[in-house]
ModelCIF file with pLDDT and N, C-alpha, C, O atoms, coordinates in Angstrom:
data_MODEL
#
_entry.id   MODEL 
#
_entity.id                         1 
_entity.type                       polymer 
_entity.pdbx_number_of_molecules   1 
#
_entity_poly.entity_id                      1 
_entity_poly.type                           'polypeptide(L)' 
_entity_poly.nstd_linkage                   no 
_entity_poly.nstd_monomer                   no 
_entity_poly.pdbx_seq_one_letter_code       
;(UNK)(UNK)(UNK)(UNK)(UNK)(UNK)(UNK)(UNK)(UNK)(UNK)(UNK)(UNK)(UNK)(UNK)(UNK)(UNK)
(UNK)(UNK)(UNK)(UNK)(UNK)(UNK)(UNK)(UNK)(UNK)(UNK)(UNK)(UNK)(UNK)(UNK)(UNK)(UNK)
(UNK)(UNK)(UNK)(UNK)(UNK)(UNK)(UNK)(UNK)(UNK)(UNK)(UNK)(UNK)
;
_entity_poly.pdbx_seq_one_letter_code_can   XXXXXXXXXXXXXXXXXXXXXXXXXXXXXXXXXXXXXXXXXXXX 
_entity_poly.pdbx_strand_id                 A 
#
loop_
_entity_poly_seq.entity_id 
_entity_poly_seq.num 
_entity_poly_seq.mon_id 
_entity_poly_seq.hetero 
1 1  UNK n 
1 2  UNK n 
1 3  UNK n 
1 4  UNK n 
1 5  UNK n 
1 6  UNK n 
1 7  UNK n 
1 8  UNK n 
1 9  UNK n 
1 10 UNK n 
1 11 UNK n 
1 12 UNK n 
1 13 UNK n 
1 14 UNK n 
1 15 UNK n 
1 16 UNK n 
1 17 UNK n 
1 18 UNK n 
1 19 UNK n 
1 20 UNK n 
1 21 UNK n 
1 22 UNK n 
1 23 UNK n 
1 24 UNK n 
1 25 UNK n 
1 26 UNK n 
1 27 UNK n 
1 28 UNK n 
1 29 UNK n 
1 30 UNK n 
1 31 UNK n 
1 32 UNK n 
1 33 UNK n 
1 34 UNK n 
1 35 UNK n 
1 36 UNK n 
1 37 UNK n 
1 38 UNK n 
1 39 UNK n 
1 40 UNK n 
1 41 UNK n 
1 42 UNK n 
1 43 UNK n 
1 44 UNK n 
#
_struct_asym.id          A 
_struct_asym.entity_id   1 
#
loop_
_ma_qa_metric.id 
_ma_qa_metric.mode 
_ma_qa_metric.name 
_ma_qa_metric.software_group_id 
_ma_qa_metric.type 
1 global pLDDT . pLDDT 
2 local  pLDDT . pLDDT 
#
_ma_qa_metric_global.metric_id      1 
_ma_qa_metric_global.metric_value   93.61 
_ma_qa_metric_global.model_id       1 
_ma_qa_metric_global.ordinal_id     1 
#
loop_
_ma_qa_metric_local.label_asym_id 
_ma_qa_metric_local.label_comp_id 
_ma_qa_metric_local.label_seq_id 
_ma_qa_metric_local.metric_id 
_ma_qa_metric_local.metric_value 
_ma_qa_metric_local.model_id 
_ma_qa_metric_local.ordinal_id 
A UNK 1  2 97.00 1 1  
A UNK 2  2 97.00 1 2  
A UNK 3  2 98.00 1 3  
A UNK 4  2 97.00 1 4  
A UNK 5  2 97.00 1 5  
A UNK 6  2 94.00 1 6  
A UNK 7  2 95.00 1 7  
A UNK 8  2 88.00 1 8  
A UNK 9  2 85.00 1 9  
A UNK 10 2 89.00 1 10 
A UNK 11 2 94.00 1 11 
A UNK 12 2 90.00 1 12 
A UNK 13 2 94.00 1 13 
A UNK 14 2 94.00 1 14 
A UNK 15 2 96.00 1 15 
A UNK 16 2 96.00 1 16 
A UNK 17 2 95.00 1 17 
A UNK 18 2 91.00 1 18 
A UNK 19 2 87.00 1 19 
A UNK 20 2 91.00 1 20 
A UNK 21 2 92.00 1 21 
A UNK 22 2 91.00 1 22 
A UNK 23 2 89.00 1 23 
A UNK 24 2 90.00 1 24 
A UNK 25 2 87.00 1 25 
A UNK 26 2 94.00 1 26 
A UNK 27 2 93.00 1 27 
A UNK 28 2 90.00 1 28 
A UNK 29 2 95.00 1 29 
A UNK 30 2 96.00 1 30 
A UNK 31 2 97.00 1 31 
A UNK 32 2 96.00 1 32 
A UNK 33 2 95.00 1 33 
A UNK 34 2 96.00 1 34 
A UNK 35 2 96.00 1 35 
A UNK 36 2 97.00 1 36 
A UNK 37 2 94.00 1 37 
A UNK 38 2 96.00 1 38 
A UNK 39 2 97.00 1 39 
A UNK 40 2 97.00 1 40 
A UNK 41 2 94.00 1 41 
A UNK 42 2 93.00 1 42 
A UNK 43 2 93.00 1 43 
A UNK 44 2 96.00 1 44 
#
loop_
_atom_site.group_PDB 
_atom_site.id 
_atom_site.type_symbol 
_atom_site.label_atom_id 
_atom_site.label_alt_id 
_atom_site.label_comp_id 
_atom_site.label_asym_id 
_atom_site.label_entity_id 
_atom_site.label_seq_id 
_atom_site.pdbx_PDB_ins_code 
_atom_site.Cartn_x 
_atom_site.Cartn_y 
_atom_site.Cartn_z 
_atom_site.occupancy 
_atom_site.B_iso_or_equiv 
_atom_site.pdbx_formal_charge 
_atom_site.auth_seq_id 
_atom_site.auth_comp_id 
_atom_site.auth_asym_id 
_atom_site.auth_atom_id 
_atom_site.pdbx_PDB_model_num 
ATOM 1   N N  . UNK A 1 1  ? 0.855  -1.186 0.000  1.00 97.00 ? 1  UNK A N  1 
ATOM 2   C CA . UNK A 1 1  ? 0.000  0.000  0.000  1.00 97.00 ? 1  UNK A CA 1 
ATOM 3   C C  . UNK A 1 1  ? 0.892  1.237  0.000  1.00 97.00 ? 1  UNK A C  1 
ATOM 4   O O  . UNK A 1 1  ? 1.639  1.452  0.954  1.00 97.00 ? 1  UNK A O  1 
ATOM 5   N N  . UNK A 1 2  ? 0.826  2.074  -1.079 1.00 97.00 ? 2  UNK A N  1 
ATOM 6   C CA . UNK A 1 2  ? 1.400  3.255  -1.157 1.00 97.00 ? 2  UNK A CA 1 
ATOM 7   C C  . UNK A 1 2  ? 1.225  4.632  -1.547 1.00 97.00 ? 2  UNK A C  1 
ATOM 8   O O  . UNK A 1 2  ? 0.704  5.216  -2.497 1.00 97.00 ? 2  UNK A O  1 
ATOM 9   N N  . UNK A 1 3  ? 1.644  4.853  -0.824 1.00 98.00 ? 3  UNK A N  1 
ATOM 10  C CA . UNK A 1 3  ? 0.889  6.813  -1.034 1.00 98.00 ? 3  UNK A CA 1 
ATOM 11  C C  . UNK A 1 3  ? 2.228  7.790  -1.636 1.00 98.00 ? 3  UNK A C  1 
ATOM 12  O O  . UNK A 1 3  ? 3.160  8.244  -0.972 1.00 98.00 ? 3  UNK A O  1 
ATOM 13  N N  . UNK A 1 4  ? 1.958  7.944  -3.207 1.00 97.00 ? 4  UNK A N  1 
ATOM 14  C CA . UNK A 1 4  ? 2.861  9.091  -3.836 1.00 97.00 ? 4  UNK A CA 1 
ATOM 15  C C  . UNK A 1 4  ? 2.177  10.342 -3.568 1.00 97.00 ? 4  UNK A C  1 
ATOM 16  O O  . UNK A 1 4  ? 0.980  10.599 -3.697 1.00 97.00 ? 4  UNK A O  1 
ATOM 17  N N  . UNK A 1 5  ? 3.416  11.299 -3.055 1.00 97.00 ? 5  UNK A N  1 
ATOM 18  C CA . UNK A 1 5  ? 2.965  12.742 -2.971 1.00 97.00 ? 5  UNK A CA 1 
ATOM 19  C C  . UNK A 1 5  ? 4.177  13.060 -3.988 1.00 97.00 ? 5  UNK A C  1 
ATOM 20  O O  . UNK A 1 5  ? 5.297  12.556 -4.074 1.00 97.00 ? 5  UNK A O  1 
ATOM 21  N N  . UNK A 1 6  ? 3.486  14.176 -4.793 1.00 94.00 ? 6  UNK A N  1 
ATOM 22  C CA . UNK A 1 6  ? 4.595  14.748 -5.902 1.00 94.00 ? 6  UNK A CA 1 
ATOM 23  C C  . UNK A 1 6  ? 4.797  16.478 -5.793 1.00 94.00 ? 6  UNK A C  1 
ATOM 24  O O  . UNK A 1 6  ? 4.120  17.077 -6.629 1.00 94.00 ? 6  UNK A O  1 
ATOM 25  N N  . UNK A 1 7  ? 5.577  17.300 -4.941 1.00 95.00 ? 7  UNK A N  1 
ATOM 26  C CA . UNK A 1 7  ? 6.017  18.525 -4.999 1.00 95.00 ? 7  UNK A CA 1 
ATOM 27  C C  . UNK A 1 7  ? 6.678  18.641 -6.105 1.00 95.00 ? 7  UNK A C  1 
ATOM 28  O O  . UNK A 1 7  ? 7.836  18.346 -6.400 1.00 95.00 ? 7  UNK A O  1 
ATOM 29  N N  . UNK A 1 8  ? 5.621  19.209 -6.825 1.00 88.00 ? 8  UNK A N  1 
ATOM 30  C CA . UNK A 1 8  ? 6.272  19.895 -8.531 1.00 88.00 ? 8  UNK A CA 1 
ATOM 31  C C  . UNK A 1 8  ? 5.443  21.340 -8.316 1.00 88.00 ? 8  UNK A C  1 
ATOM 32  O O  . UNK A 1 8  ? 5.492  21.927 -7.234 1.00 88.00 ? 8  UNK A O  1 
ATOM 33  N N  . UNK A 1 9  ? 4.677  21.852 -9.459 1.00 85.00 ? 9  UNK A N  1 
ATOM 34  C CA . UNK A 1 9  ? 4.276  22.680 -9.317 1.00 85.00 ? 9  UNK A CA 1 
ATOM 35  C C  . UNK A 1 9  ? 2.948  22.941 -8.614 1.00 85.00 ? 9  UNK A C  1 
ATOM 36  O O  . UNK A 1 9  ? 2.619  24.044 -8.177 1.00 85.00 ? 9  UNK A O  1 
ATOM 37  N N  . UNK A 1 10 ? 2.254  21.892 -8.547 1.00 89.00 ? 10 UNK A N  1 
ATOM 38  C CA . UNK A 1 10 ? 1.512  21.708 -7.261 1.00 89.00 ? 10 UNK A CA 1 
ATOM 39  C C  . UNK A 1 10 ? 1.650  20.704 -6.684 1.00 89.00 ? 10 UNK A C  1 
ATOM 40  O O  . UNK A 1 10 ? 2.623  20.065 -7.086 1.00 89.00 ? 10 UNK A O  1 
ATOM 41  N N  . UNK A 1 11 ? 1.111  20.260 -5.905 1.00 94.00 ? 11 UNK A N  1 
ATOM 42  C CA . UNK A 1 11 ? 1.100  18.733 -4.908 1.00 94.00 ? 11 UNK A CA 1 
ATOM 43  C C  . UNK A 1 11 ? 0.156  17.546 -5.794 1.00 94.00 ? 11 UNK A C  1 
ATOM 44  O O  . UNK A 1 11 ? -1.047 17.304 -5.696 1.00 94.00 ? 11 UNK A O  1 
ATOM 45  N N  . UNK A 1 12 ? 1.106  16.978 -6.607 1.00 90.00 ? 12 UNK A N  1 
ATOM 46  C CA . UNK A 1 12 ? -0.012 15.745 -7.124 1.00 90.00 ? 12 UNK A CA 1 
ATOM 47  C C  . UNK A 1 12 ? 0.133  14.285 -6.088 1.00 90.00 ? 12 UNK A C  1 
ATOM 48  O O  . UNK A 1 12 ? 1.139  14.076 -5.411 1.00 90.00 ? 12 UNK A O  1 
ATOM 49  N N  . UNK A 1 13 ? -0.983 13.421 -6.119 1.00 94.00 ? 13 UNK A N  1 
ATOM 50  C CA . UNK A 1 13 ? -1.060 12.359 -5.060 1.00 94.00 ? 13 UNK A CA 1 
ATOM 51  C C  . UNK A 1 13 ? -1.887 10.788 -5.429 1.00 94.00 ? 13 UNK A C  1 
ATOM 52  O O  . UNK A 1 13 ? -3.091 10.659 -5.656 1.00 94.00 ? 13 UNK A O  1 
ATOM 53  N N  . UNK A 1 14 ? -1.253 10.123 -5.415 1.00 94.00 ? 14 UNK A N  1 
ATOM 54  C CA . UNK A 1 14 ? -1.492 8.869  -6.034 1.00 94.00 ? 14 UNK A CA 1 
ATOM 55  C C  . UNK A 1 14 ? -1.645 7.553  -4.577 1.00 94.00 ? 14 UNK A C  1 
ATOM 56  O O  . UNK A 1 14 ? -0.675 7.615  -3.821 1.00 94.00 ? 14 UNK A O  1 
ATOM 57  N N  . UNK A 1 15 ? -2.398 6.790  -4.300 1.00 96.00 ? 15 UNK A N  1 
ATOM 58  C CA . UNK A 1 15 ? -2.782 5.938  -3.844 1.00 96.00 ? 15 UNK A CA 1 
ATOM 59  C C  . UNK A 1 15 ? -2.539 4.549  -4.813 1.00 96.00 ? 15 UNK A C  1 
ATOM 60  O O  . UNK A 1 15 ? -3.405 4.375  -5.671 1.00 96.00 ? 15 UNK A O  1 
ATOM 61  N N  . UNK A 1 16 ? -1.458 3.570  -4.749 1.00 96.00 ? 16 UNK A N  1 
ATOM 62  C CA . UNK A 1 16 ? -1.770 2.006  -5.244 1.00 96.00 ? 16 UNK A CA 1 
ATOM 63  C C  . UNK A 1 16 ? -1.664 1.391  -3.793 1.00 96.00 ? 16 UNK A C  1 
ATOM 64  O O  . UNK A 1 16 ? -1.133 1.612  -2.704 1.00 96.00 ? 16 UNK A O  1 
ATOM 65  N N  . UNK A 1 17 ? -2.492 0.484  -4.432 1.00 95.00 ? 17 UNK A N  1 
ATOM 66  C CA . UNK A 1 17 ? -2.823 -0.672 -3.066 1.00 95.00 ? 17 UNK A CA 1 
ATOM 67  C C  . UNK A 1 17 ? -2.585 -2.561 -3.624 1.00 95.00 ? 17 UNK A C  1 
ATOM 68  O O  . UNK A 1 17 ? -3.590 -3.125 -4.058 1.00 95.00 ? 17 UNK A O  1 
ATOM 69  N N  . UNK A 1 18 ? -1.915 -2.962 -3.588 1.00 91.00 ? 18 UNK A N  1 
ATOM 70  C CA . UNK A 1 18 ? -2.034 -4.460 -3.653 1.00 91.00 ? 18 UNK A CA 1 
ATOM 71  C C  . UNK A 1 18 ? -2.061 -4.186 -5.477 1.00 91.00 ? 18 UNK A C  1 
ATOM 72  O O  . UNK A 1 18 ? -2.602 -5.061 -6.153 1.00 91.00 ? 18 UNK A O  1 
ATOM 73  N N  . UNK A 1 19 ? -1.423 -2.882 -6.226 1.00 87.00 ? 19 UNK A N  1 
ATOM 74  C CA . UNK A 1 19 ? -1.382 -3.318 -7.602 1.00 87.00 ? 19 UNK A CA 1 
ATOM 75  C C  . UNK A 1 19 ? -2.726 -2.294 -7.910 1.00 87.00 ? 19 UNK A C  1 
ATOM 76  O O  . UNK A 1 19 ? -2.980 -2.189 -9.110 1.00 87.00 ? 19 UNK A O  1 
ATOM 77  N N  . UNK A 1 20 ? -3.217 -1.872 -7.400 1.00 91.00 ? 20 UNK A N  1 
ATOM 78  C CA . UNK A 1 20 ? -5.113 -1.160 -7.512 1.00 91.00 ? 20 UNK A CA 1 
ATOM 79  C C  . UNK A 1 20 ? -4.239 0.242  -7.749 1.00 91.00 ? 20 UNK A C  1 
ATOM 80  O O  . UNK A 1 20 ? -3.396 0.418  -6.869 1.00 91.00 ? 20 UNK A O  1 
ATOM 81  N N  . UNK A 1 21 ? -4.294 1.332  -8.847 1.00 92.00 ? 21 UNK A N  1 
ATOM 82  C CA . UNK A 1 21 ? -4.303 1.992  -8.870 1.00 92.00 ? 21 UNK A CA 1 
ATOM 83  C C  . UNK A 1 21 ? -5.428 3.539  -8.738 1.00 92.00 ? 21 UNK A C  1 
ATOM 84  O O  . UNK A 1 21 ? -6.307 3.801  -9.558 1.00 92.00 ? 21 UNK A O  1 
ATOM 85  N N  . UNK A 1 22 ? -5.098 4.367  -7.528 1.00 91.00 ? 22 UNK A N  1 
ATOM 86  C CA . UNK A 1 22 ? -6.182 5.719  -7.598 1.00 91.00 ? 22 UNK A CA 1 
ATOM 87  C C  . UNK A 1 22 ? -5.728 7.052  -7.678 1.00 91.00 ? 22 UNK A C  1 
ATOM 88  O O  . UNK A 1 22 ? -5.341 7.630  -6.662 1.00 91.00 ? 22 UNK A O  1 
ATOM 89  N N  . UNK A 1 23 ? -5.734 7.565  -8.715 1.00 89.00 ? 23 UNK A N  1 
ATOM 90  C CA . UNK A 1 23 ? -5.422 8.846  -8.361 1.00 89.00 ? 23 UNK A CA 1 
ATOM 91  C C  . UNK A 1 23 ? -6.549 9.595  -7.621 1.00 89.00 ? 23 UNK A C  1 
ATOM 92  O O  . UNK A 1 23 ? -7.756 9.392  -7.755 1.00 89.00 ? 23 UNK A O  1 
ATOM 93  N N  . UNK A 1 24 ? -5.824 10.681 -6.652 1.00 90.00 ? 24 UNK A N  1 
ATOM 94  C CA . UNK A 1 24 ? -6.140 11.474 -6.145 1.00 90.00 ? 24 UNK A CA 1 
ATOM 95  C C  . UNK A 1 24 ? -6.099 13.538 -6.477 1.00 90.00 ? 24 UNK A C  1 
ATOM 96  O O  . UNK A 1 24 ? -5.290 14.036 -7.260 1.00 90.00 ? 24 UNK A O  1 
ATOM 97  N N  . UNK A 1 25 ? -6.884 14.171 -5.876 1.00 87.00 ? 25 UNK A N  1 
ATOM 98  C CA . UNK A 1 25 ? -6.639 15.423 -5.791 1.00 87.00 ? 25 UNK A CA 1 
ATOM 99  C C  . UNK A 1 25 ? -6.605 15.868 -4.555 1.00 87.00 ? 25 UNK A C  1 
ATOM 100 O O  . UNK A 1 25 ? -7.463 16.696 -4.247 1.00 87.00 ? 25 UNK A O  1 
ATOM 101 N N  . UNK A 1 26 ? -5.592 15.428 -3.509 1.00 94.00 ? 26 UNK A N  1 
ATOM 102 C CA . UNK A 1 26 ? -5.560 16.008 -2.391 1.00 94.00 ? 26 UNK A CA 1 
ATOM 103 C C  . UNK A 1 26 ? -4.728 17.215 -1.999 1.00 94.00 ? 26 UNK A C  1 
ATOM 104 O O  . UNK A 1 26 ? -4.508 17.578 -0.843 1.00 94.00 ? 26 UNK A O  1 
ATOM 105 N N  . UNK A 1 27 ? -4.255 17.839 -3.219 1.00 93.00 ? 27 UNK A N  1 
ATOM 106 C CA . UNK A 1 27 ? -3.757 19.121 -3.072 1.00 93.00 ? 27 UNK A CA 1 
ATOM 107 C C  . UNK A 1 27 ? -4.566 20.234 -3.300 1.00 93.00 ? 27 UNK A C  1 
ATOM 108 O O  . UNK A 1 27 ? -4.138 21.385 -3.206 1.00 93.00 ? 27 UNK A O  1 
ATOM 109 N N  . UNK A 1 28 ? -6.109 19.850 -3.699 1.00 90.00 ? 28 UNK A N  1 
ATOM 110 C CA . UNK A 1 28 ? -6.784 21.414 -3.419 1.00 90.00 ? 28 UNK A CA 1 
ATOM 111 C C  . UNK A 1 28 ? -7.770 20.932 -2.464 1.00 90.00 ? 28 UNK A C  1 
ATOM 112 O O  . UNK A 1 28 ? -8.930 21.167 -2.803 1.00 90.00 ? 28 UNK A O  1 
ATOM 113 N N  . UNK A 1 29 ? -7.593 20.223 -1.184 1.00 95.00 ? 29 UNK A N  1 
ATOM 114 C CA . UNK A 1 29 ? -8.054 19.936 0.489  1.00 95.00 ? 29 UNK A CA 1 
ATOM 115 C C  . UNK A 1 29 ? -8.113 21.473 0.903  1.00 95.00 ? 29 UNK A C  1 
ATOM 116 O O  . UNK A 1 29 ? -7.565 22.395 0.299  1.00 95.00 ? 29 UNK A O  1 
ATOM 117 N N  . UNK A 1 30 ? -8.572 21.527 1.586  1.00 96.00 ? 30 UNK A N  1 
ATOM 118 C CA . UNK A 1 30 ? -8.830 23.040 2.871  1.00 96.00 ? 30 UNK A CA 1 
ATOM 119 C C  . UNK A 1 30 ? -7.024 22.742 3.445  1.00 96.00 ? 30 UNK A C  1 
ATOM 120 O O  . UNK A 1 30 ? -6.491 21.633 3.410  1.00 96.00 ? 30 UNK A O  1 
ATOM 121 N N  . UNK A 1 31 ? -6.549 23.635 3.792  1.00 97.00 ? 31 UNK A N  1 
ATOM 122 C CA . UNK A 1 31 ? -4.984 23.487 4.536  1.00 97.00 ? 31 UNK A CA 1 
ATOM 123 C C  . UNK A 1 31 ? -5.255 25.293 5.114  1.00 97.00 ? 31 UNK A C  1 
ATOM 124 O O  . UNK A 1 31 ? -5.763 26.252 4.533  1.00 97.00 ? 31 UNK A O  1 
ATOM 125 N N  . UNK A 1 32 ? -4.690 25.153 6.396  1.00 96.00 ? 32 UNK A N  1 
ATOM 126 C CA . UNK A 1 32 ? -4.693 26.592 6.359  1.00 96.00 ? 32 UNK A CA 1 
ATOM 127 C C  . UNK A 1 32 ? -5.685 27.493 6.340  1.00 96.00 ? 32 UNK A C  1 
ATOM 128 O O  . UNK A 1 32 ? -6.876 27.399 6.636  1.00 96.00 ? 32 UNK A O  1 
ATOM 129 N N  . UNK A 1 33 ? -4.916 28.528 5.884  1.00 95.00 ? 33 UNK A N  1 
ATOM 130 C CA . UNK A 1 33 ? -5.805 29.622 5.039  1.00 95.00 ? 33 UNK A CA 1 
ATOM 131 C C  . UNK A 1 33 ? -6.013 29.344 3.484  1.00 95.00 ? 33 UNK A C  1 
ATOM 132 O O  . UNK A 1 33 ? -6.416 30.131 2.627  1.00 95.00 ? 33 UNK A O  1 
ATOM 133 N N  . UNK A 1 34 ? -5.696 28.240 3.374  1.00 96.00 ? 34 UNK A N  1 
ATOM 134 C CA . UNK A 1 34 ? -5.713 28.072 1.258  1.00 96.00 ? 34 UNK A CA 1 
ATOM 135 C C  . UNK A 1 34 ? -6.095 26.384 1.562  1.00 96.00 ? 34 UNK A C  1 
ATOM 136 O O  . UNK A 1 34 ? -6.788 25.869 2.439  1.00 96.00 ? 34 UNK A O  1 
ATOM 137 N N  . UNK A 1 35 ? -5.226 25.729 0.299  1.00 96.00 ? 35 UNK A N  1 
ATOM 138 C CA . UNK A 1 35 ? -4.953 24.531 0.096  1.00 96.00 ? 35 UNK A CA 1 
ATOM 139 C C  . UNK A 1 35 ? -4.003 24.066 0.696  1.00 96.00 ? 35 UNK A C  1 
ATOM 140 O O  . UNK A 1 35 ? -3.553 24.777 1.594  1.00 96.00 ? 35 UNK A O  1 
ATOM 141 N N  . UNK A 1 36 ? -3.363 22.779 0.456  1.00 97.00 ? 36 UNK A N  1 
ATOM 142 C CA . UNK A 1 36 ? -2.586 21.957 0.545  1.00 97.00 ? 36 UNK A CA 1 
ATOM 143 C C  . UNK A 1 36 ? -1.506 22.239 -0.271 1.00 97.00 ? 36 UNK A C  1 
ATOM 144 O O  . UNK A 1 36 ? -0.317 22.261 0.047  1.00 97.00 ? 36 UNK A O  1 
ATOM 145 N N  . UNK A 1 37 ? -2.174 22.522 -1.693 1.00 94.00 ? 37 UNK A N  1 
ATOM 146 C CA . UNK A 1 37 ? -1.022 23.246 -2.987 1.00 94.00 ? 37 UNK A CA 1 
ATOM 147 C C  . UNK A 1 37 ? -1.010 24.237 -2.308 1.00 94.00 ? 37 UNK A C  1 
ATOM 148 O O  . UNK A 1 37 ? 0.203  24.440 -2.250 1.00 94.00 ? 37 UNK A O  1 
ATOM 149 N N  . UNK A 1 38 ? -1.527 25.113 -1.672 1.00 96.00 ? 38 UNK A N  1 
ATOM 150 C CA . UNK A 1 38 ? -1.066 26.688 -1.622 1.00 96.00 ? 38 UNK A CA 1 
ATOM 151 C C  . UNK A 1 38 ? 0.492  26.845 -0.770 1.00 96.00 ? 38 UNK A C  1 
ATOM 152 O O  . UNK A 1 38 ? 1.364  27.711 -0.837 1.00 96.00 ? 38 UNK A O  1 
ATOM 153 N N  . UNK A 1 39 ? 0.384  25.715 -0.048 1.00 97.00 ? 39 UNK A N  1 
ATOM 154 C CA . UNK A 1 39 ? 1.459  25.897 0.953  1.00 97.00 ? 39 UNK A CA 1 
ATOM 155 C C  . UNK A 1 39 ? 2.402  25.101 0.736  1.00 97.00 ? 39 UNK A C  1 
ATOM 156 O O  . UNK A 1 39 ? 3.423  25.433 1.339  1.00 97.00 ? 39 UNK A O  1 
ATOM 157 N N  . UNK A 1 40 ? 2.521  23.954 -0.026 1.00 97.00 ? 40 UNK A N  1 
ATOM 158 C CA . UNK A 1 40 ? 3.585  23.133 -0.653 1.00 97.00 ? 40 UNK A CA 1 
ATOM 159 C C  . UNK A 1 40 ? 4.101  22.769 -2.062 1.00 97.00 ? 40 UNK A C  1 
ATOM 160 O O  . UNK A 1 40 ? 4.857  21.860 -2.408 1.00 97.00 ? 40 UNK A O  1 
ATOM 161 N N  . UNK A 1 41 ? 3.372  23.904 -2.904 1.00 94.00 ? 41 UNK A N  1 
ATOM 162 C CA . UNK A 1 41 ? 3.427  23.614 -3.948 1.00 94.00 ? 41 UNK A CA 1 
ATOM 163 C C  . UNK A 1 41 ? 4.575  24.767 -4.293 1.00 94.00 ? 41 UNK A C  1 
ATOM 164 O O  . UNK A 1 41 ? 5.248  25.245 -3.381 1.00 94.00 ? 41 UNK A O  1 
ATOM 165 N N  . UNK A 1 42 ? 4.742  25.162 -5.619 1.00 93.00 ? 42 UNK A N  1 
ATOM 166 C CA . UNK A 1 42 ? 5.537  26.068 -5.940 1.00 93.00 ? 42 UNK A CA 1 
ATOM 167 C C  . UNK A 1 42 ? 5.019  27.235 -5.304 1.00 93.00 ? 42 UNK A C  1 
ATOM 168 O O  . UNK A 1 42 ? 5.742  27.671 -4.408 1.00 93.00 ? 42 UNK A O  1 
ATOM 169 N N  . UNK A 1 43 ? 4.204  27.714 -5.474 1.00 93.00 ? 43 UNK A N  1 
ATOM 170 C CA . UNK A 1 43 ? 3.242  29.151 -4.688 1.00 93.00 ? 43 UNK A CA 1 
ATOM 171 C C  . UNK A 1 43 ? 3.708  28.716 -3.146 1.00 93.00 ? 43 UNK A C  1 
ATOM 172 O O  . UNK A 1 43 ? 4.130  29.708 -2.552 1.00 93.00 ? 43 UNK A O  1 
ATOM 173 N N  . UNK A 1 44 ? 3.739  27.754 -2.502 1.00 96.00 ? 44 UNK A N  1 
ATOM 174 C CA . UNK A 1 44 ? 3.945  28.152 -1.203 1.00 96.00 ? 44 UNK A CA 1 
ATOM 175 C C  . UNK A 1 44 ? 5.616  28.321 -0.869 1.00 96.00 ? 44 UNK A C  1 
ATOM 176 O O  . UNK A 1 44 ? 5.990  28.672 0.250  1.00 96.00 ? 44 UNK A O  1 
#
């Protein structure tokens, strides 16, 4: 079970499990005062 987080120009995030691939969008989550991208992405 594995969780890719990718700091590029925003936060991209990938979930495989047992071979099961999911992408995710957990870089525009509530974080903060912004996102998740706002604060770890290139902008933050």
């Amino acid at each position: 079970k594995m969780l890719f987080l990718g700091f590029g120009t925003g936060l991209g995030s990938t979930m495989i499990v047992e071979g099961y691939l999911e992408p995710m969008e957990l870089g525009h989550l509530p974080y903060r005062k912004g996102t998740y991208e706002d604060y770890v992405g290139l902008r933050g």
